[in-house]
C-alpha atoms as a PDB file:
ATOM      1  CA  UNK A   1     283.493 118.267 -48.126  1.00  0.00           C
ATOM      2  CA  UNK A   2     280.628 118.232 -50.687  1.00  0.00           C
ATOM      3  CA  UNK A   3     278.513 116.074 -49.262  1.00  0.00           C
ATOM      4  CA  UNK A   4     276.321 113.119 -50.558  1.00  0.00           C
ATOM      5  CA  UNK A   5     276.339 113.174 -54.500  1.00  0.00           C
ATOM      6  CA  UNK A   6     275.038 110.940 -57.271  1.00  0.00           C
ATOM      7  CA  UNK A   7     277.666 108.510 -57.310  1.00  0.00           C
ATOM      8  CA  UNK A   8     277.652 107.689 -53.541  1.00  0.00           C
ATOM      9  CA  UNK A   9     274.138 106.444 -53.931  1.00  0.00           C
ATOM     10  CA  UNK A  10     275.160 104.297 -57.329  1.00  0.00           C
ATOM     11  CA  UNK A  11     278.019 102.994 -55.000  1.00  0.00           C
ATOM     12  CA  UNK A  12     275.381 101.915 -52.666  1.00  0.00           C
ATOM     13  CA  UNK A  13     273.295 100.308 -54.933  1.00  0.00           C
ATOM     14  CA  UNK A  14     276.346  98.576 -56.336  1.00  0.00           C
ATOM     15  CA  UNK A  15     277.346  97.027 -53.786  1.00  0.00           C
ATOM     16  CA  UNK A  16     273.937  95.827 -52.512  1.00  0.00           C
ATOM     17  CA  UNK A  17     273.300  94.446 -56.186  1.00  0.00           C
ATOM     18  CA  UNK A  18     276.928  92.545 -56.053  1.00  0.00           C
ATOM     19  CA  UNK A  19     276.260  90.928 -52.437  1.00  0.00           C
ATOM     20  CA  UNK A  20     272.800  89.991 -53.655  1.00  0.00           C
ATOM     21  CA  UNK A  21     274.392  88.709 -57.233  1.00  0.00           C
ATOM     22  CA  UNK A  22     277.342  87.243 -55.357  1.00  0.00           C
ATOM     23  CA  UNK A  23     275.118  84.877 -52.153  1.00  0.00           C
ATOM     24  CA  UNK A  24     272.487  83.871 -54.469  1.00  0.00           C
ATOM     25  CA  UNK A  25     275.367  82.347 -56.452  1.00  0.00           C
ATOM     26  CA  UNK A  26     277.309  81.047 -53.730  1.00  0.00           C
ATOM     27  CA  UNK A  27     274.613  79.860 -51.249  1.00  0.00           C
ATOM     28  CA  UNK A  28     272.746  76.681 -51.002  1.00  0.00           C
ATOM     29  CA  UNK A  29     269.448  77.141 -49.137  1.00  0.00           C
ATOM     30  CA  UNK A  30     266.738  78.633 -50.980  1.00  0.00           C
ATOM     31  CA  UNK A  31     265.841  80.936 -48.350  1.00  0.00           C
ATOM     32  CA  UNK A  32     269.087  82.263 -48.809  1.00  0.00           C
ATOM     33  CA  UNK A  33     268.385  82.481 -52.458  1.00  0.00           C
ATOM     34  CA  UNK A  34     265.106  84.252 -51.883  1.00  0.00           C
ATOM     35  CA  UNK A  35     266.943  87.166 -49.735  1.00  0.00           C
ATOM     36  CA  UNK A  36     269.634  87.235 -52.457  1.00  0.00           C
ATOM     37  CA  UNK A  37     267.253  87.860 -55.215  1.00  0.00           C
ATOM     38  CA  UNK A  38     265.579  90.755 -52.981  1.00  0.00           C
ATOM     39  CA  UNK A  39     268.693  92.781 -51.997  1.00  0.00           C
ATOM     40  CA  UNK A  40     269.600  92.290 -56.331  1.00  0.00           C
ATOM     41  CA  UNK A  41     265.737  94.044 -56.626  1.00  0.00           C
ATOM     42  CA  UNK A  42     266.959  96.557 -53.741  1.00  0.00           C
ATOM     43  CA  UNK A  43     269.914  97.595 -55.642  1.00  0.00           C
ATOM     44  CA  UNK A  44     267.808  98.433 -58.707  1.00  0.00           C
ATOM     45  CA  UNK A  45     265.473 100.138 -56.877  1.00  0.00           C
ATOM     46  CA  UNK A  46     267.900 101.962 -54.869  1.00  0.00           C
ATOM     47  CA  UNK A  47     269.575 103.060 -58.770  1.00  0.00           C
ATOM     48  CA  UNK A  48     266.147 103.569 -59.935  1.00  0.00           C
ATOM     49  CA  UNK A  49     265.267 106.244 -56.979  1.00  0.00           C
ATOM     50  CA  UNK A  50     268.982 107.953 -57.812  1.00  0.00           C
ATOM     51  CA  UNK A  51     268.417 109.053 -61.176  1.00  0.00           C
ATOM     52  CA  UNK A  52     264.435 109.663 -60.751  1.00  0.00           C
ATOM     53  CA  UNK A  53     265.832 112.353 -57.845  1.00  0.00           C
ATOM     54  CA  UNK A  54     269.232 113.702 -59.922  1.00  0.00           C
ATOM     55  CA  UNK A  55     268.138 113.216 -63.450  1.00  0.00           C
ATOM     56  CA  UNK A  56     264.292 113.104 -63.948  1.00  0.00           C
ATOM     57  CA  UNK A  57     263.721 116.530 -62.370  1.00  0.00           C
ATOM     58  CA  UNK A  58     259.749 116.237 -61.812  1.00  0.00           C
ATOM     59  CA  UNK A  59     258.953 113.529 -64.231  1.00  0.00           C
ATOM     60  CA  UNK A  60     257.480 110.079 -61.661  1.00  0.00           C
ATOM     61  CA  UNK A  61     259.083 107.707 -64.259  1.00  0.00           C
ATOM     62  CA  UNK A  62     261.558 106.232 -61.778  1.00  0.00           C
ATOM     63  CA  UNK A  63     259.256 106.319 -58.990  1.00  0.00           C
ATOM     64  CA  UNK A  64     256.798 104.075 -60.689  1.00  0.00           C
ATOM     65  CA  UNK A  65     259.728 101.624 -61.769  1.00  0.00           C
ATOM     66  CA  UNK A  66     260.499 101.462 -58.037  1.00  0.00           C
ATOM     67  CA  UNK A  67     256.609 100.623 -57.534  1.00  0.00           C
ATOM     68  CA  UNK A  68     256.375  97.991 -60.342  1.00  0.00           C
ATOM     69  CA  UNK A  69     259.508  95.999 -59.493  1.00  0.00           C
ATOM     70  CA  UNK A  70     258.432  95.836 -55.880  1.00  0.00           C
ATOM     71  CA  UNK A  71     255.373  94.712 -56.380  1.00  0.00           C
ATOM     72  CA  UNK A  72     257.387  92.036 -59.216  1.00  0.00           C
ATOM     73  CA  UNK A  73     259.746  90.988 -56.113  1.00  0.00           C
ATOM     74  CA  UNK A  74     256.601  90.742 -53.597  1.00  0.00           C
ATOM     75  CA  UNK A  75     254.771  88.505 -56.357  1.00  0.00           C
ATOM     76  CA  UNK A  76     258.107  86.783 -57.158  1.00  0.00           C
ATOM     77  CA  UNK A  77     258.540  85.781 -53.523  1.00  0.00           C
ATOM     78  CA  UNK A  78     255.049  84.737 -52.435  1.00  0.00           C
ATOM     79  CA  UNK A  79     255.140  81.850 -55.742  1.00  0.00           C
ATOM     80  CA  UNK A  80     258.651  81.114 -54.738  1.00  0.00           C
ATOM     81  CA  UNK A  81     257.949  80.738 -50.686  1.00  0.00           C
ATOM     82  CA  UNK A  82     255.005  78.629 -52.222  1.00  0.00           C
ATOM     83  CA  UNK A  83     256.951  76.373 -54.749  1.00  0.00           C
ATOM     84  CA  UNK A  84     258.943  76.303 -51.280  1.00  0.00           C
ATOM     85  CA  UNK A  85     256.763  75.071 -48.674  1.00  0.00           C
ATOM     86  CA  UNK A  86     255.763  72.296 -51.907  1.00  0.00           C
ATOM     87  CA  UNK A  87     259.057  71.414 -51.929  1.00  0.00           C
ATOM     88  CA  UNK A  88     260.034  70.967 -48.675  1.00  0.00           C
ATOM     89  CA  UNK A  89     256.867  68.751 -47.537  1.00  0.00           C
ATOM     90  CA  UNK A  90     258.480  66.517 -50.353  1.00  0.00           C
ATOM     91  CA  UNK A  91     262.116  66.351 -49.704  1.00  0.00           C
ATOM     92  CA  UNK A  92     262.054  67.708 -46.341  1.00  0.00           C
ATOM     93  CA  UNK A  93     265.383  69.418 -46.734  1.00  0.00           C
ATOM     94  CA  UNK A  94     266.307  73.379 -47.911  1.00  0.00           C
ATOM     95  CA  UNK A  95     269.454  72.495 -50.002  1.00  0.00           C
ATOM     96  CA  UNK A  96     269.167  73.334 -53.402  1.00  0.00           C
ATOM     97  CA  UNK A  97     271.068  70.515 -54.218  1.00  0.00           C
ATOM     98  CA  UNK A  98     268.242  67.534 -53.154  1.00  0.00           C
ATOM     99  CA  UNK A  99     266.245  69.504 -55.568  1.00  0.00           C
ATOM    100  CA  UNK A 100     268.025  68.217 -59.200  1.00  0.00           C
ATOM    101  CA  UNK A 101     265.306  66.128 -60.459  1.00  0.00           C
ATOM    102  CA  UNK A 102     263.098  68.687 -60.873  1.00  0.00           C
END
């Protein structure tokens, strides 16, 4: 056994990328959405740390990817929990769905 390689990590961040592509498809409440969108900005990260640690050798480029696009997701989700809380005092509801005439 060889241990943890390159690809196990890509695998990881995969597969957290597909089940954050695949609920913010499927489900209907925007705090669903919101999660979603995160674990899709996980899975980059997660690719971004892989090949700043196997293929960047001391160079910090992937490191400060990792920084920039989570401090993109935390702006992302304050204006989205904000559009949010708008919303809802509105339509008083979390489906997506209610939301169409916007």
């Amino acid at each position: 056994m060889t241990g943890i390689t390159l690809y196990h990590y890509l695998l990881i961040g995969l597969i957290t990328f597909v089940i954050g592509l695949a609920g913010s498809v499927v489900c209907k409440n925007v705090i669903k959405v919101l999660i979603c969108i995160e674990l899709i900005l996980t899975g980059v990260n997660i690719n971004f740390a892989t090949f700043a640690r196997y293929c960047g050798g001391t160079e910090a480029d992937g490191y400060v990817m990792i920084l920039f696009y989570t401090a993109i997701g935390a702006a992302e989700l304050a204006v989205a929990l904000y559009i949010f809380y708008f919303m809802h005092s509105k339509k008083y509801s979390e489906n997506i769905e209610k939301y169409g005439d916007l």
